[in-house]
Structure formats: C-alpha cells, structure tokens
N, C-alpha and C. Protein backbone atom coordinates (compact mmCIF):
# COMPACT_ATOMS: atom_id res chain seq x y z
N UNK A 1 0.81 -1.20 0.00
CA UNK A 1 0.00 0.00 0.00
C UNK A 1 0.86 1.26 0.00
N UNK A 2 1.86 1.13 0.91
CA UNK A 2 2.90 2.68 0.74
C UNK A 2 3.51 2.69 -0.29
N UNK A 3 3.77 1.60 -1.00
CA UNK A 3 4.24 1.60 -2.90
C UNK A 3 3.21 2.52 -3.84
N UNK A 4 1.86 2.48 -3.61
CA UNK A 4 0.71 3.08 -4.23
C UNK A 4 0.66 4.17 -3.82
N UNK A 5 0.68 4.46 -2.91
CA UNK A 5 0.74 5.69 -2.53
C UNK A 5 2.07 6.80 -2.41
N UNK A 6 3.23 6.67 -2.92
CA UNK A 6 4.68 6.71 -2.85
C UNK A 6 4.77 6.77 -4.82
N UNK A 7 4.27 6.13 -5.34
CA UNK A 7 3.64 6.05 -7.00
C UNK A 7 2.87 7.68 -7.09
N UNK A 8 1.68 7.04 -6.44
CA UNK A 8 0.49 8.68 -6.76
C UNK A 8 1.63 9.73 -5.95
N UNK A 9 2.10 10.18 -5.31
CA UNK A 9 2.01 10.87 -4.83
C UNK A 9 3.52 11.45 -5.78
N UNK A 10 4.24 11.12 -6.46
CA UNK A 10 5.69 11.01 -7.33
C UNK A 10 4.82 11.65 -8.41
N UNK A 11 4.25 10.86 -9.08
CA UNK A 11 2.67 11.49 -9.98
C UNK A 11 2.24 12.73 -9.93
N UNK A 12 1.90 13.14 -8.65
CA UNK A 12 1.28 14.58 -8.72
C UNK A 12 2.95 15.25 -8.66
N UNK A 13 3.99 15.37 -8.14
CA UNK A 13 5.11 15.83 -7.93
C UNK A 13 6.05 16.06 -9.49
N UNK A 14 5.12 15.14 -9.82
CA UNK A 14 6.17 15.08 -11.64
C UNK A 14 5.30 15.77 -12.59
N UNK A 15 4.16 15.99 -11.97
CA UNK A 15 2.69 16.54 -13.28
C UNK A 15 3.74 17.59 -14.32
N UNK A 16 3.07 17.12 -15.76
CA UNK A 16 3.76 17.84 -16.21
C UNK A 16 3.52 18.94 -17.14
N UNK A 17 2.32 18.96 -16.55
CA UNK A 17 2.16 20.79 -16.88
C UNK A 17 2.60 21.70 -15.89
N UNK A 18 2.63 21.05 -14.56
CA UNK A 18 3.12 21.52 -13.55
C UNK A 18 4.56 21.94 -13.76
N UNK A 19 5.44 21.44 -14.25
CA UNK A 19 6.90 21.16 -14.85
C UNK A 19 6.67 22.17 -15.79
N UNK A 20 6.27 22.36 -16.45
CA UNK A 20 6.29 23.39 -17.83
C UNK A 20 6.13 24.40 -17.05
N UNK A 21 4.84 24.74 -16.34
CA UNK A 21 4.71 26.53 -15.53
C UNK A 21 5.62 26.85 -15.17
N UNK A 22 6.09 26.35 -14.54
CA UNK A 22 7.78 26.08 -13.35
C UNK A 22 8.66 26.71 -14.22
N UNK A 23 9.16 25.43 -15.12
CA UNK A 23 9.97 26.45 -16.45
C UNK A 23 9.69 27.57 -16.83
N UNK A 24 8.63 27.67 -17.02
CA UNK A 24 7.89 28.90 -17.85
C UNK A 24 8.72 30.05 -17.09
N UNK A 25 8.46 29.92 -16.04
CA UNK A 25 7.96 31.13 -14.67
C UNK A 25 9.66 31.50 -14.57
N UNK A 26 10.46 30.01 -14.35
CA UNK A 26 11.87 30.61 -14.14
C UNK A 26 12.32 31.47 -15.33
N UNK A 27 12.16 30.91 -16.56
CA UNK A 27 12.51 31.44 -17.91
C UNK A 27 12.03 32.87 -17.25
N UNK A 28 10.77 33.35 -17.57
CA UNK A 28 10.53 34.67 -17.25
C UNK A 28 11.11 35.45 -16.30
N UNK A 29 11.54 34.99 -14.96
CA UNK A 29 12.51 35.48 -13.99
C UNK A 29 13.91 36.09 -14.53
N UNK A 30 14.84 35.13 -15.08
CA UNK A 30 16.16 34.92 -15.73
C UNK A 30 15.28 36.30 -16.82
N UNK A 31 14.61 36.58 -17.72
CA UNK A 31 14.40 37.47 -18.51
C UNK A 31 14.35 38.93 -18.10
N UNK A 32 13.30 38.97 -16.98
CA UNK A 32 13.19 40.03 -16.11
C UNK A 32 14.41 40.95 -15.72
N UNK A 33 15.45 39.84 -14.33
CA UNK A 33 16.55 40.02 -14.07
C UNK A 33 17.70 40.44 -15.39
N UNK A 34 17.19 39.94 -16.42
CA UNK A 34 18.37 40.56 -17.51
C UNK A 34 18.29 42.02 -18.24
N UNK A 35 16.37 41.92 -17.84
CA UNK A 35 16.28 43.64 -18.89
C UNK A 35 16.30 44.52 -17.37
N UNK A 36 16.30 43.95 -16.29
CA UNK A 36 17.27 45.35 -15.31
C UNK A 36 18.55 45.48 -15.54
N UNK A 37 19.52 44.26 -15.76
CA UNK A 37 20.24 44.65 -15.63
C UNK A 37 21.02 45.09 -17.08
N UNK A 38 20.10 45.17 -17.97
CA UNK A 38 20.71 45.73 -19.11
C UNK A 38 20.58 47.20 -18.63
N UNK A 39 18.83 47.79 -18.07
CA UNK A 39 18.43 48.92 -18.13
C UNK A 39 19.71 49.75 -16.98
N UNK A 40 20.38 48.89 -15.91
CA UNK A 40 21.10 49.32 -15.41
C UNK A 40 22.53 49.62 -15.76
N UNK A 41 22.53 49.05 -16.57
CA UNK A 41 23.91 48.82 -17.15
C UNK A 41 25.20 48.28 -16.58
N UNK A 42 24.80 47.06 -15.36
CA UNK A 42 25.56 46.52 -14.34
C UNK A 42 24.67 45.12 -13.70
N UNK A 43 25.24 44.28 -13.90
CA UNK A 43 25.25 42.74 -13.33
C UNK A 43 24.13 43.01 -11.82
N UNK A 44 23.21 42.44 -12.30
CA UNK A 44 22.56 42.58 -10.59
C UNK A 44 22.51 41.91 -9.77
N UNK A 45 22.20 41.76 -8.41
CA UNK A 45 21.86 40.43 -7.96
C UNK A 45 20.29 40.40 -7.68
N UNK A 46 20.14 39.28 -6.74
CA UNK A 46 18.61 39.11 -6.89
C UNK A 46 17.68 39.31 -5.66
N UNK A 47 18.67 40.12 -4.93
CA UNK A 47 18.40 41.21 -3.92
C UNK A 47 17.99 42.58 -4.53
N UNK A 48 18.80 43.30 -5.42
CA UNK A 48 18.53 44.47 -5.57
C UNK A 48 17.51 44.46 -6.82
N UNK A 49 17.15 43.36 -7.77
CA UNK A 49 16.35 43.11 -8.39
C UNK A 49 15.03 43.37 -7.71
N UNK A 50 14.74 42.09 -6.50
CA UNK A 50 13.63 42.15 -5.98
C UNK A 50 13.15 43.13 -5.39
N UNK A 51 13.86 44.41 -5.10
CA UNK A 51 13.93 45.51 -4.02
C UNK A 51 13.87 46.40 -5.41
N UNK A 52 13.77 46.08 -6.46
CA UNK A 52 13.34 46.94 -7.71
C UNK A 52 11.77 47.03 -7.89
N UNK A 53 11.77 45.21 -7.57
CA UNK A 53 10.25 45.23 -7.65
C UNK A 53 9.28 45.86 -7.00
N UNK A 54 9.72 45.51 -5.37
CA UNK A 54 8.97 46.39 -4.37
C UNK A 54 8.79 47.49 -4.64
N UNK A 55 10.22 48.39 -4.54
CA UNK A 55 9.78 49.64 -4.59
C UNK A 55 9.17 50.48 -5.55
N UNK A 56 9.88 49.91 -6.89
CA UNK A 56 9.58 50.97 -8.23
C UNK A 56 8.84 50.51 -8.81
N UNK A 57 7.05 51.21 -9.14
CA UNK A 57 6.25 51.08 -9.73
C UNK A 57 5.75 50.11 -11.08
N UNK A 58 6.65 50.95 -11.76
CA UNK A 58 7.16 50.70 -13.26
C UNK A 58 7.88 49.21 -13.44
N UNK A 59 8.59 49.33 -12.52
CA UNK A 59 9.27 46.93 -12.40
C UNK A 59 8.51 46.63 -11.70
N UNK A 60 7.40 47.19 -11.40
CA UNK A 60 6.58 45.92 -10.91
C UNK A 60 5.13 45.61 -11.77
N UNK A 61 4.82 46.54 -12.80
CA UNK A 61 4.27 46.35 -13.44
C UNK A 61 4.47 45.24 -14.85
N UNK A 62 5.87 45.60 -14.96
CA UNK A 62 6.92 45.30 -16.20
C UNK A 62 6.96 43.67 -16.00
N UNK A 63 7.29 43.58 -14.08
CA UNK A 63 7.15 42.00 -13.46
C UNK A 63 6.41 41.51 -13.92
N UNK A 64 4.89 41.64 -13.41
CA UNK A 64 3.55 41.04 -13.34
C UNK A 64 2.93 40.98 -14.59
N UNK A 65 2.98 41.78 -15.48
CA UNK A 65 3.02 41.37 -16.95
C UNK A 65 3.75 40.62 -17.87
N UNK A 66 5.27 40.22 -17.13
CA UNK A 66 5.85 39.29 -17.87
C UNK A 66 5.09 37.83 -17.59
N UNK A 67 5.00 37.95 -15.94
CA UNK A 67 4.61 36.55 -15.48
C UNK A 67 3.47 36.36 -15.73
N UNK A 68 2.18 37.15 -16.11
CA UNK A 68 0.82 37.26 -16.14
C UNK A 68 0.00 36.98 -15.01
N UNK A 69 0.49 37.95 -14.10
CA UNK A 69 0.04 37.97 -12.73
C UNK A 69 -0.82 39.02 -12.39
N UNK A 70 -1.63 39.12 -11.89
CA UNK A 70 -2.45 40.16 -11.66
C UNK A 70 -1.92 40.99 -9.94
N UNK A 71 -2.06 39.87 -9.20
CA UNK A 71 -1.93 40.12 -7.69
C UNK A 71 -0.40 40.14 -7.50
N UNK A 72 -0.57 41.39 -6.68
CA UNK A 72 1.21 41.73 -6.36
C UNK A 72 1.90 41.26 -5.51
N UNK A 73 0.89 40.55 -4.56
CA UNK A 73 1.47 39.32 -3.36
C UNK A 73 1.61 38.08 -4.29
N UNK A 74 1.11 37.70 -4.96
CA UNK A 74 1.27 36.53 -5.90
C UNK A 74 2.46 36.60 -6.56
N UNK A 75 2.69 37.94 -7.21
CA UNK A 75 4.02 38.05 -7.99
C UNK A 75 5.41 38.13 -6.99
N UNK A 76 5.18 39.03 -5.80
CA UNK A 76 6.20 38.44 -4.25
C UNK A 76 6.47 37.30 -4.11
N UNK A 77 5.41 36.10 -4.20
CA UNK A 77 5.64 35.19 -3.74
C UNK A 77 6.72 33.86 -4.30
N UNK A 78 6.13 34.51 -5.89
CA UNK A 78 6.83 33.45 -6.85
C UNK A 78 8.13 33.84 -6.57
N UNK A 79 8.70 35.59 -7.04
CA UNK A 79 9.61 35.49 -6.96
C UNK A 79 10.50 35.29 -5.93
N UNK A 80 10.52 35.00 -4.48
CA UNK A 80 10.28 34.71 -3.31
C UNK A 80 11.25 32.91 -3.51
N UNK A 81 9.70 32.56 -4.09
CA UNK A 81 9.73 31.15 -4.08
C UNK A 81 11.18 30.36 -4.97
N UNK A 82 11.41 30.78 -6.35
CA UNK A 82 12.25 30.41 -6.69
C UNK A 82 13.44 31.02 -6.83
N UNK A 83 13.48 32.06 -5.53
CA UNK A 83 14.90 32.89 -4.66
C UNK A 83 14.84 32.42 -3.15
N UNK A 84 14.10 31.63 -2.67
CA UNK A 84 14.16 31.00 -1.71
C UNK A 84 15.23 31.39 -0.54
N UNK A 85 16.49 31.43 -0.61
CA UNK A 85 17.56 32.02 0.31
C UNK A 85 17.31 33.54 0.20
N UNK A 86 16.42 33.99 -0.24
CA UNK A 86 16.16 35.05 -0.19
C UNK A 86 15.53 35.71 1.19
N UNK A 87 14.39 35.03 1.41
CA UNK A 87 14.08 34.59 2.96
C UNK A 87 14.59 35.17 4.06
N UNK A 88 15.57 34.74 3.96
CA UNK A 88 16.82 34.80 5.40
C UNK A 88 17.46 36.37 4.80
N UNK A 89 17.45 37.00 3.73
CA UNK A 89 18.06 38.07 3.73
C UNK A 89 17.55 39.39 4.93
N UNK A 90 18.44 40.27 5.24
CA UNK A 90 18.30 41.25 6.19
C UNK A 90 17.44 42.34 5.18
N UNK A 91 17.97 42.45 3.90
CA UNK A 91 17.63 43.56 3.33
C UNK A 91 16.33 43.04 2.91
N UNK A 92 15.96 41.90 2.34
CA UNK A 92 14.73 41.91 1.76
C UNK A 92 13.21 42.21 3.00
N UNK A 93 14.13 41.37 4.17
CA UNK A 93 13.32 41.92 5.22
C UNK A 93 13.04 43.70 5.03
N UNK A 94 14.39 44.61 5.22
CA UNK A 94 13.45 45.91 5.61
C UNK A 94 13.20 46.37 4.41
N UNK A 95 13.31 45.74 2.61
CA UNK A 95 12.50 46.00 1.94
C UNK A 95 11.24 45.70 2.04
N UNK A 96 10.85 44.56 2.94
CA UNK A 96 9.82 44.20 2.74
C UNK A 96 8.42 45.00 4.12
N UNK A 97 9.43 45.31 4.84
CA UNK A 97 8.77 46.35 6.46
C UNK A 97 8.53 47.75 5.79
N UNK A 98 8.94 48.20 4.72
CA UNK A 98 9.53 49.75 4.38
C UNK A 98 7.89 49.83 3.85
C-alpha cells in the first residue's frame, strides 16, 4: 500500500504541466533580471532586483506582466519562491517592512 501511494504521490510531484509553468515562470525570472540589468547597465543580484520590484512602480508592473500575474502578493511570492535564500536576507526583510 505505501508503494501506491509513494507512486500517486511522485505522480502529482512530476505533473507535467506543472513542470512546464515552473519552467515557464523561471525562464521569465532569468528574462526580467536581464532587462534590469541591461536597463542598469551593471550585473545585478537578486536582492537588488527584488527591491526593484517592491519599490519601483514601473518593475513591478513590467514584473507582473511578464509573469501574467495580476496580484502583487502573488508576484512576491513566486519570486520569493524560486529565490528562496532570499528569505533569510536582512535587506529583503526591511524592503519588505519599508
């Protein structure tokens, strides 16, 4: 029985449209992060990226339309999610208190 269930549950974990959004979403990230740092004209990281998003209007619109996100906690979250050590940062914290 924990074979069947250890099966389904690998199943929903491998779905693979699930796998494609994922891609999708990182692709769009890696895109994002590149037209700042073209617009900046300097290598960014993904601290001062995300602290682009927060603060400045205009990248966060630019964000949420790449990803086709409507909700701006939704678009936090993703990018959040697949910056993960992001988390533990000091700065994203008081970007995120400010």
């Amino acid at each position: 029985m924990a074979g069947v269930i250890s099966a389904l549950e690998q199943a929903v974990l491998n779905n693979p449209l699930d796998v494609m959004i994922e891609d999708e979403i990182e692709s769009e990230l890696i895109k994002f992060s590149s037209f700042c740092s073209i617009i900046h004209n300097k290598k960014l990281n993904n601290v001062t990226v995300f602290s682009l998003i927060v603060k400045n209007k205009t990248y966060k619109k630019i964000y949420m339309r790449m990803l086709q996100v409507e909700n701006e906690n939704e678009a936090i979250m993703l990018f959040l999610r697949h910056n993960s050590n992001l988390c533990r940062s000091k700065v994203v914290r008081e970007v995120l208190q400010s």
